[in-house]
N, C-alpha and C. Protein backbone atom coordinates (compact mmCIF):
# COMPACT_ATOMS: atom_id res chain seq x y z
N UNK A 1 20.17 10.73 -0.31
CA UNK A 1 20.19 10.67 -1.76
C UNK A 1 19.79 12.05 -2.29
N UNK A 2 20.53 12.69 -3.37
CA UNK A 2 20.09 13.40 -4.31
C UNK A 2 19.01 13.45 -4.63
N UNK A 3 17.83 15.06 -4.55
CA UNK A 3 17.13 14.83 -4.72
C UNK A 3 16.81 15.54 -6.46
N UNK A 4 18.04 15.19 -7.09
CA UNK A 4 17.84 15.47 -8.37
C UNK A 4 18.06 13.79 -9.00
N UNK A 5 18.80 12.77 -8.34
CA UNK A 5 19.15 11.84 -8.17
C UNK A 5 17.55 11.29 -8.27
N UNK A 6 16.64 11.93 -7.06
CA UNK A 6 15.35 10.75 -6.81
C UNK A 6 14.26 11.38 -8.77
N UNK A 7 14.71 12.63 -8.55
CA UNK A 7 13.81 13.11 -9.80
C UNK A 7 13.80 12.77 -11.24
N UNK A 8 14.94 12.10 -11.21
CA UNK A 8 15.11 11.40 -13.10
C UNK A 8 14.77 9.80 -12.57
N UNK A 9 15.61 9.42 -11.19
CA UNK A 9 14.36 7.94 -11.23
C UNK A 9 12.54 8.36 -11.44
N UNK A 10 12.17 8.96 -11.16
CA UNK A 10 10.81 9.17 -11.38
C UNK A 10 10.33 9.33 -12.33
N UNK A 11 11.22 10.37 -13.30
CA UNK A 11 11.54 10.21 -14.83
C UNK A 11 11.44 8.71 -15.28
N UNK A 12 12.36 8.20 -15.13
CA UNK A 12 13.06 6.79 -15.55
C UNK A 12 11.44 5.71 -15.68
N UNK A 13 10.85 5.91 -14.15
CA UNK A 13 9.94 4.73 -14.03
C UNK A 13 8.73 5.09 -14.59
N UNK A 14 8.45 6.53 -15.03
CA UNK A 14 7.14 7.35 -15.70
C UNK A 14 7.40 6.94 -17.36
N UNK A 15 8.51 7.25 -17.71
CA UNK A 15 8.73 6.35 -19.18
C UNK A 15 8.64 4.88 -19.75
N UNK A 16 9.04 4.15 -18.19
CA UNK A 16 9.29 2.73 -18.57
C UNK A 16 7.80 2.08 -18.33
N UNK A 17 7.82 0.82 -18.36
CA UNK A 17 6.49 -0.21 -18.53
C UNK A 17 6.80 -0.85 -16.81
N UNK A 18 7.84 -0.17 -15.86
CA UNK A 18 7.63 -0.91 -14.30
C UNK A 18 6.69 0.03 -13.82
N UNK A 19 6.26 -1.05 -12.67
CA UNK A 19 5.21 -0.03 -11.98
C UNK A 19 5.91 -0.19 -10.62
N UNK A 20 6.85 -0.24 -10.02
CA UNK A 20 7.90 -0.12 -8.80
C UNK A 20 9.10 -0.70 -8.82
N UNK A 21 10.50 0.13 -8.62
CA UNK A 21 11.45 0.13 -8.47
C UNK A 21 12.16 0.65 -7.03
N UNK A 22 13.21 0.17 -6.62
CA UNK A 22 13.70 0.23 -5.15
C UNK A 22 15.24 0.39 -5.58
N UNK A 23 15.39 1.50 -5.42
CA UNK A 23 17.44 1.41 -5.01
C UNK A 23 18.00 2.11 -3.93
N UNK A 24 19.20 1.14 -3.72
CA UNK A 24 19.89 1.45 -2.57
C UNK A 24 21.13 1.75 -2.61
N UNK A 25 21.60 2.72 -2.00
CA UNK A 25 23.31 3.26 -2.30
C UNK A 25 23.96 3.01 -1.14
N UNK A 26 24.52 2.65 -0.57
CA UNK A 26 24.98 2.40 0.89
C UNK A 26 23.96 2.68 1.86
N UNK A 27 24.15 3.22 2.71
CA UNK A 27 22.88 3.13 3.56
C UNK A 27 21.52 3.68 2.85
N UNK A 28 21.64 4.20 2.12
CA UNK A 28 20.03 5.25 1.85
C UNK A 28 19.54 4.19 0.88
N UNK A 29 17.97 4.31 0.64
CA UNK A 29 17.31 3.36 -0.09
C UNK A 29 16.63 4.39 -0.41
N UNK A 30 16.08 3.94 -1.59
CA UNK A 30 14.32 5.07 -2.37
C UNK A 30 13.48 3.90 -2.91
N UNK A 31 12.64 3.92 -2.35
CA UNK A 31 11.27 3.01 -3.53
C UNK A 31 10.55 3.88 -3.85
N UNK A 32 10.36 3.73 -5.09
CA UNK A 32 9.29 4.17 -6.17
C UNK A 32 8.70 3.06 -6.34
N UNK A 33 7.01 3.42 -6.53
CA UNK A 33 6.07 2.70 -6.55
C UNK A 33 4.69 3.56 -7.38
N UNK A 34 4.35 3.08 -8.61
CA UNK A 34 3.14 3.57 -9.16
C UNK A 34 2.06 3.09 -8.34
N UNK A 35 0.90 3.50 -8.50
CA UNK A 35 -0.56 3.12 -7.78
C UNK A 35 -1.11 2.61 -9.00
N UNK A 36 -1.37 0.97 -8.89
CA UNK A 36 -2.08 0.19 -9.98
C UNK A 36 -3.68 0.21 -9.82
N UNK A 37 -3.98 0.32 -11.00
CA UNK A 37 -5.78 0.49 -11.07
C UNK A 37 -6.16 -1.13 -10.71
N UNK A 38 -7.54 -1.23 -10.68
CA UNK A 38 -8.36 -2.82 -10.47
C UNK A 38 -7.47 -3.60 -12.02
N UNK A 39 -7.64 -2.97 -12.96
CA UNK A 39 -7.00 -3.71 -14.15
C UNK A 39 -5.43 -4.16 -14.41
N UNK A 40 -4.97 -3.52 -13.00
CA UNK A 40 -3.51 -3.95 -13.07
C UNK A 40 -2.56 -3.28 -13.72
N UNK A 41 -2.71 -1.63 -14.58
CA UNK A 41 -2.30 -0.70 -14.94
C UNK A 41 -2.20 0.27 -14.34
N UNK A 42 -0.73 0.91 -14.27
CA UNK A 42 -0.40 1.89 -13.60
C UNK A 42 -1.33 3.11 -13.67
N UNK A 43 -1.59 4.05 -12.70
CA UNK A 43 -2.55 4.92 -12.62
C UNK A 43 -2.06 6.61 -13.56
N UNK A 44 -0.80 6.35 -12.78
CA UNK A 44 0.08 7.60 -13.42
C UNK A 44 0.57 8.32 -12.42
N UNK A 45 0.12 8.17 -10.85
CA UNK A 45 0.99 8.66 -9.95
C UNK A 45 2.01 8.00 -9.20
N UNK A 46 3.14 8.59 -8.91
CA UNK A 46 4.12 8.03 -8.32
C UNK A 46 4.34 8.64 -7.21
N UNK A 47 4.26 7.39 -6.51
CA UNK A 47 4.94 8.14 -4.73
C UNK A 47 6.43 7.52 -4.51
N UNK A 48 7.06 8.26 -3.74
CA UNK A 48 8.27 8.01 -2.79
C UNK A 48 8.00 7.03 -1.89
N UNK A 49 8.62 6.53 -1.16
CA UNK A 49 9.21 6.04 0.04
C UNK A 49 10.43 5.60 0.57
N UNK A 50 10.70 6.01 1.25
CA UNK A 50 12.58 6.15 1.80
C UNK A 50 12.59 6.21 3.73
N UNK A 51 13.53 5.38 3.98
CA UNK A 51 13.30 5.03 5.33
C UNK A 51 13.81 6.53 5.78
N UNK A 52 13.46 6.65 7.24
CA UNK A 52 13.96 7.76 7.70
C UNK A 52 15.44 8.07 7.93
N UNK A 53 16.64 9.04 7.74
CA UNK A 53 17.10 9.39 7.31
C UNK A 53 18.87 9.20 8.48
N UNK A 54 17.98 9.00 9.79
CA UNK A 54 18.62 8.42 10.87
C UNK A 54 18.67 7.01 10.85
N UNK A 55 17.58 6.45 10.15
CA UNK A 55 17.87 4.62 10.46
C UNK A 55 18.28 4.42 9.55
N UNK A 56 19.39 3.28 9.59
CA UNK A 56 20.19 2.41 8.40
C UNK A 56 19.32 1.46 7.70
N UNK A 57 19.54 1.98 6.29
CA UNK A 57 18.49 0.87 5.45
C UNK A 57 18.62 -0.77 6.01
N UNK A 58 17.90 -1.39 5.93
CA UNK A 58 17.70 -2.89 5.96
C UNK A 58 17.94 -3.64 4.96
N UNK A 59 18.65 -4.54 5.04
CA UNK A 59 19.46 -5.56 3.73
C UNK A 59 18.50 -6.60 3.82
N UNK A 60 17.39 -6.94 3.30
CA UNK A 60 16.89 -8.30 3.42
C UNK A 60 17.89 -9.68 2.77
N UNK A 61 17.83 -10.65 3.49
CA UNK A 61 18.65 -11.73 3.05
C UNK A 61 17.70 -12.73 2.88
N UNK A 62 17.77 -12.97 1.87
CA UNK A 62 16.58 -14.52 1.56
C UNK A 62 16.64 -15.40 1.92
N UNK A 63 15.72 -15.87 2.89
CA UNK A 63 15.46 -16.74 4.15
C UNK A 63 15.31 -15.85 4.99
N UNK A 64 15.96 -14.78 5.26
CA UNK A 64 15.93 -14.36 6.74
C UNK A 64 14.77 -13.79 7.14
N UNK A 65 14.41 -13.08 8.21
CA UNK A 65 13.02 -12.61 8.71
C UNK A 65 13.09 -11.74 8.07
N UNK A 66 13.52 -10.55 7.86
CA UNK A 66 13.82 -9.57 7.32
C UNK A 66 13.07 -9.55 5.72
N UNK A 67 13.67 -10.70 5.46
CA UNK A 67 12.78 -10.81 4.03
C UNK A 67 11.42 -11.60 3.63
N UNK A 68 10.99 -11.84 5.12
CA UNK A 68 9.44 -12.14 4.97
C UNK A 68 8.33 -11.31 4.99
N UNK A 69 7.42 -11.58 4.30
CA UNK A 69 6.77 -10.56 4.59
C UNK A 69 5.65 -10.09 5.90
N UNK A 70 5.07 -9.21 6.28
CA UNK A 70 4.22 -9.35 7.52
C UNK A 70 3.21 -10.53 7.64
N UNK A 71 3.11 -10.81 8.96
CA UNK A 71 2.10 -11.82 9.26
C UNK A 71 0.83 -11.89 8.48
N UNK A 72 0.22 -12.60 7.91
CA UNK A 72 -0.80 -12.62 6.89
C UNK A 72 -2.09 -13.47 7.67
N UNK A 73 -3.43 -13.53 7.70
CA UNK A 73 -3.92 -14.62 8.01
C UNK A 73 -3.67 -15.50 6.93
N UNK A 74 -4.33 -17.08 7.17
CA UNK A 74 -3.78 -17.80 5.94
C UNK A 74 -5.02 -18.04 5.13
N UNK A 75 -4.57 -18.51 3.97
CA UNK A 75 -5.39 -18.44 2.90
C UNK A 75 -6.36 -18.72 2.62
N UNK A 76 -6.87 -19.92 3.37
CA UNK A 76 -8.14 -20.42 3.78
C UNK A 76 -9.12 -19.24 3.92
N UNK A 77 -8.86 -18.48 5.18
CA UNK A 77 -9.72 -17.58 5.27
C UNK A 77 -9.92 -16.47 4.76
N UNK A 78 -9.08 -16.46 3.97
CA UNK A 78 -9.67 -15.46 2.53
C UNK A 78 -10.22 -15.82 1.64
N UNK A 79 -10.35 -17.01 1.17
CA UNK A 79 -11.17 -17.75 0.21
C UNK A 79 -12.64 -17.17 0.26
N UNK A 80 -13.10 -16.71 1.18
CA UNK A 80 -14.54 -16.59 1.23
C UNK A 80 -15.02 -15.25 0.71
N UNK A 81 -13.94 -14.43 0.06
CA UNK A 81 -13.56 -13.21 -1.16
C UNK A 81 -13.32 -12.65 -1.61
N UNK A 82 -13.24 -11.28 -1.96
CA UNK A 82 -12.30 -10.92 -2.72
C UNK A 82 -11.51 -9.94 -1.86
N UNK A 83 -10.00 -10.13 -2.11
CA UNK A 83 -8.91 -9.21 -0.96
C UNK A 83 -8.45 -8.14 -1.78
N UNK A 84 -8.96 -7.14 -0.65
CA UNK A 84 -8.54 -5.92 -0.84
C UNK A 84 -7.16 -5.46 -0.46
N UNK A 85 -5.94 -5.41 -1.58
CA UNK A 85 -4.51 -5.18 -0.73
C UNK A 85 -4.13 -3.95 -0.79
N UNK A 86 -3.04 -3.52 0.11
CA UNK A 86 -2.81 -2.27 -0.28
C UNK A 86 -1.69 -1.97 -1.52
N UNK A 87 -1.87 -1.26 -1.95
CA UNK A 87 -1.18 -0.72 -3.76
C UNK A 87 0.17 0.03 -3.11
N UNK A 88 0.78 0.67 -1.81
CA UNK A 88 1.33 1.26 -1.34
C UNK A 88 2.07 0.73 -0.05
N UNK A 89 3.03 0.79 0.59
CA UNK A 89 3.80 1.58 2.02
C UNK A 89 2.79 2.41 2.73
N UNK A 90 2.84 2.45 4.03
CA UNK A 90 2.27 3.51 4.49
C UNK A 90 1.75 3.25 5.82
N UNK A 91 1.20 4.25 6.44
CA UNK A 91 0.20 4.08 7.42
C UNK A 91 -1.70 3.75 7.20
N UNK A 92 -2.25 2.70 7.21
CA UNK A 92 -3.55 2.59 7.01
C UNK A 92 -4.44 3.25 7.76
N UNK A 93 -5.84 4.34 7.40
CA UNK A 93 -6.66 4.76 7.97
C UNK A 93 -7.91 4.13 7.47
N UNK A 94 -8.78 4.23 8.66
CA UNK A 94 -9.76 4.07 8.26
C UNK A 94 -11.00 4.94 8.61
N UNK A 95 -10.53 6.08 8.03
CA UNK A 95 -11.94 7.12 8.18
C UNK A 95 -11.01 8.01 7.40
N UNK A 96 -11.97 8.99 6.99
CA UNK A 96 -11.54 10.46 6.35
C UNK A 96 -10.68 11.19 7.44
N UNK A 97 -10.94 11.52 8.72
CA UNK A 97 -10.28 12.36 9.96
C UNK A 97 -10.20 11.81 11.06
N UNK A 98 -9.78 11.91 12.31
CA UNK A 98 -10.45 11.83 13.41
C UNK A 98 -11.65 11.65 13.76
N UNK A 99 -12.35 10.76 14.47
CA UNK A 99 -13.47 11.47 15.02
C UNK A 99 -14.41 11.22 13.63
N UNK A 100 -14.05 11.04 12.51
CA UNK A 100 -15.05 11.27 11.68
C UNK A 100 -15.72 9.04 11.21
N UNK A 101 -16.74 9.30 10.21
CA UNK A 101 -17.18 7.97 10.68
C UNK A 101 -16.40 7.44 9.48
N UNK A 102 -16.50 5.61 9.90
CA UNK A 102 -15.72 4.79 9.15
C UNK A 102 -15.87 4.64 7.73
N UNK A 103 -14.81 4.44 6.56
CA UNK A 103 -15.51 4.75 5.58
C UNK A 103 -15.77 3.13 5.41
N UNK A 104 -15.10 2.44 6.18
CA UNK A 104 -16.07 0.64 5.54
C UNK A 104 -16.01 -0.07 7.12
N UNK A 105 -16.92 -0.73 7.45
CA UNK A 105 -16.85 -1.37 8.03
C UNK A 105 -17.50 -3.15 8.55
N UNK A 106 -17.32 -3.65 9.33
CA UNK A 106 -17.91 -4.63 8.74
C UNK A 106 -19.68 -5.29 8.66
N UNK A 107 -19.84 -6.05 7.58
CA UNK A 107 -21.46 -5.50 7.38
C UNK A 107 -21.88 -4.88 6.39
N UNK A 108 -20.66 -4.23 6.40
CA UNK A 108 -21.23 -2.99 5.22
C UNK A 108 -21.26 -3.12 3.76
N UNK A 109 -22.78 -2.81 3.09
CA UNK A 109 -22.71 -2.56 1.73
C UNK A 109 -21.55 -1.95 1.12
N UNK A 110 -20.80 -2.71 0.13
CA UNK A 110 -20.12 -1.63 -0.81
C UNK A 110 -20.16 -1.82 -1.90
N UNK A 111 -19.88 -0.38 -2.35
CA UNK A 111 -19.72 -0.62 -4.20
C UNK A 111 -18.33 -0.04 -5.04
N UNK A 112 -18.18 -0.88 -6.25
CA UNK A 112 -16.77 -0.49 -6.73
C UNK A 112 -16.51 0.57 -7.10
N UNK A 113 -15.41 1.24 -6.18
CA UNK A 113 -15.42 2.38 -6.87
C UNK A 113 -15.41 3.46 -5.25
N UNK A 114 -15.84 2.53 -4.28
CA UNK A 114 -16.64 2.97 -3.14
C UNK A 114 -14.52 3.59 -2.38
N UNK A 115 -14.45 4.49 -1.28
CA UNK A 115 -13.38 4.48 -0.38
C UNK A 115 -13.47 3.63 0.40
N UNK A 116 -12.40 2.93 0.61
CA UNK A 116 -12.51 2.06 1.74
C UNK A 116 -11.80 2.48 3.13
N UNK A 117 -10.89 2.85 2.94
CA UNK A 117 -10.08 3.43 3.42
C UNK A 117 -8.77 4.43 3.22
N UNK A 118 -7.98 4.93 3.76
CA UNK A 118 -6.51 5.86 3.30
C UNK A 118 -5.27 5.32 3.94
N UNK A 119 -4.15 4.93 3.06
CA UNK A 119 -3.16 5.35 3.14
C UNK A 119 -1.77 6.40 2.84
N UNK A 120 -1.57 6.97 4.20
CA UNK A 120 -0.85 7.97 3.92
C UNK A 120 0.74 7.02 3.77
N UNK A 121 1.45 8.16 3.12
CA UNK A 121 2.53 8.16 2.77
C UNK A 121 3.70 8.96 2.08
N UNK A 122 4.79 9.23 2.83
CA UNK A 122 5.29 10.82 3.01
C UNK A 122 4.41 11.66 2.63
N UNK A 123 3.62 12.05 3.77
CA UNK A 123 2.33 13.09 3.92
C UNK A 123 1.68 13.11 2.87
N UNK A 124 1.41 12.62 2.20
CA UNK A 124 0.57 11.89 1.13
C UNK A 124 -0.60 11.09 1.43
N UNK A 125 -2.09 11.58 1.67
CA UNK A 125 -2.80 10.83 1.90
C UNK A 125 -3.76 10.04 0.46
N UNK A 126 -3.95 8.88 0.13
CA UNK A 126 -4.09 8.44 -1.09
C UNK A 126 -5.92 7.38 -0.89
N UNK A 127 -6.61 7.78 -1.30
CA UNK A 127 -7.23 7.07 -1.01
C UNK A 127 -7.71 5.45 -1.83
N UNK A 128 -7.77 4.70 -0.77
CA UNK A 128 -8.06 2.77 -1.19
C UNK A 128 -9.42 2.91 -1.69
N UNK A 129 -9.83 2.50 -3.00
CA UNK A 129 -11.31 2.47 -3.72
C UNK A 129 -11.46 0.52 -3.78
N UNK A 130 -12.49 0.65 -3.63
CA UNK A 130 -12.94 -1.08 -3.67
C UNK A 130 -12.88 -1.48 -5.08
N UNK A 131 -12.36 -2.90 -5.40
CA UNK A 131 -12.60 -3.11 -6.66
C UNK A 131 -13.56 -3.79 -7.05
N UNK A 132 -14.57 -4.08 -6.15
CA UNK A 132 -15.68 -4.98 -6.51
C UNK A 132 -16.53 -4.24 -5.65
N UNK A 133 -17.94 -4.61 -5.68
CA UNK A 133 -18.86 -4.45 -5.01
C UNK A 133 -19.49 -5.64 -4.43
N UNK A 134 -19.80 -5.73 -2.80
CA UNK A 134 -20.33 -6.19 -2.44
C UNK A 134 -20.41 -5.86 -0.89
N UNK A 135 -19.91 -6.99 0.45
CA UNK A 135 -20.22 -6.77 1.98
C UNK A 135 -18.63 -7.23 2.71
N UNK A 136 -18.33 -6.14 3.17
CA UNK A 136 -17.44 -6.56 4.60
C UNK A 136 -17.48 -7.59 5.14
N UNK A 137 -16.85 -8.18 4.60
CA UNK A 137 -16.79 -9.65 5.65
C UNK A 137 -15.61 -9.75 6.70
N UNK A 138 -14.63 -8.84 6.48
CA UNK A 138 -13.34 -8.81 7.15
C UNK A 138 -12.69 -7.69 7.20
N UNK A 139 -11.71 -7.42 8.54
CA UNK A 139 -11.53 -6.33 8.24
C UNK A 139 -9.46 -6.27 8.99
N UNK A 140 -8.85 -6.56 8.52
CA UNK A 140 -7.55 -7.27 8.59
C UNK A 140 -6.37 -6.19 9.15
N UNK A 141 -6.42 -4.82 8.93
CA UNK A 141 -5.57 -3.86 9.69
C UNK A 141 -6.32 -3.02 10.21
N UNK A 142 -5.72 -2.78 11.50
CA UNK A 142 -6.40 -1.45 12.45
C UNK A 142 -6.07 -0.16 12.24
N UNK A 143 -7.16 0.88 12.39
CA UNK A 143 -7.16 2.27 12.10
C UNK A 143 -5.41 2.82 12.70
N UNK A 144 -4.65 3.32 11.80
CA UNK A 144 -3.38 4.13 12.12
C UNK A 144 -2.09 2.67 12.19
N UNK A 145 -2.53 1.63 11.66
CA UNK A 145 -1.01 0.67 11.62
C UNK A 145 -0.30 0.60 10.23
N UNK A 146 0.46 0.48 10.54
CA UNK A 146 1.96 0.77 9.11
C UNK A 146 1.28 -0.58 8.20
N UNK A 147 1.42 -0.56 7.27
CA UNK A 147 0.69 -1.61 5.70
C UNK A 147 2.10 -1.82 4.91
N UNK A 148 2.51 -2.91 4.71
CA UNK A 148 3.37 -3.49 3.36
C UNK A 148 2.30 -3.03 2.30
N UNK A 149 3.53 -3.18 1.48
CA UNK A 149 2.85 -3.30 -0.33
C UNK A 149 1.97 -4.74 -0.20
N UNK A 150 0.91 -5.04 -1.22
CA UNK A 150 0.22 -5.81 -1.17
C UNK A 150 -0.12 -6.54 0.13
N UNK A 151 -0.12 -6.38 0.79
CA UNK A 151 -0.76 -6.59 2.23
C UNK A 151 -2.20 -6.58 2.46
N UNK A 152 -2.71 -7.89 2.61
CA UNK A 152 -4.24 -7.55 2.80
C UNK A 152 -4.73 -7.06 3.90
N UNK A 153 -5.92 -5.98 3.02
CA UNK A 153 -6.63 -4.96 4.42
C UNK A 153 -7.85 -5.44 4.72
N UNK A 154 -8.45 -6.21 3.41
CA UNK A 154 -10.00 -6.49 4.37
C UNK A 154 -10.77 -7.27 3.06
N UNK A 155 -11.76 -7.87 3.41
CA UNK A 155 -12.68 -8.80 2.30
C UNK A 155 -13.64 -8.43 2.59
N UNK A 156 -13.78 -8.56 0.69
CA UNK A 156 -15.23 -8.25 0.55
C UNK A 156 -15.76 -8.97 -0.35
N UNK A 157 -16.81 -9.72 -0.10
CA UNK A 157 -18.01 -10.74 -0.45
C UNK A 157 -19.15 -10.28 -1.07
């Protein structure tokens, strides 16, 4: 895709009231996706995401696997508080670097506002802030695995 093509969608979705849009032209796809605050309002940044450039986009068909979303635990066991999802695509971290220490783990005091973790995305590292304050009770993706949009990463009580 045009990347004057991807630059007026970005236009397009910075003017309008969506906070993510996805199009696809024959094989190539682009999602645009704003980063929503705790209040459910767009932040004001927009990231990309576009499959890599060798693989053929994916047609989800409703019903099919394709259009489910990743394995979730079930709901029950989130009941016990509040889920932290991810706002983005991406790869999930959980530390600032390598080697460096966790920014949540479980046990742990937190407060809103606190990092929980990063997801990168086209080399974009963005960091996950808690929207509540309280304790790790869960901790649902492992350091460096790929995250859906709204995908829960971890509870906190």
């Amino acid at each position: 895709m045009d990347l004057r093509k991807i630059k007026k969608l970005i236009e397009m979705l910075e003017e309008s009231g969506l906070s993510e849009i996805e199009i696809k032209e024959g094989e190539e796809s682009v999602r645009l996706a704003r980063v929503l605050t705790a209040s459910g309002y767009p932040q004001g940044q927009v990231f990309v995401a576009a499959p890599p450039v060798s693989a053929p986009a994916a047609v989800a068909v409703p019903g099919s696997a394709a259009a489910s979303k990743p394995a979730e635990p079930n709901t029950r066991e989130l009941q016990e508080g509040h889920v932290i999802r991810a706002p983005m695509v991406g790869s999930y971290y959980s530390s600032q670097a390598p080697g460096q220490p966790l920014l949540a783990k479980l046990g742990q005091q937190i407060k809103m506002g606190d990092t929980i973790g990063i997801i990168e995305a086209m080399k974009m590292f963005n960091p996950i802030e808690s929207e509540v304050s309280g304790t790790v009770v869960k901790i649902l993706v492992e350091n460096g695995a790929p995250v859906e949009f709204d995908q829960a990463l971890m509870v906190i009580a």
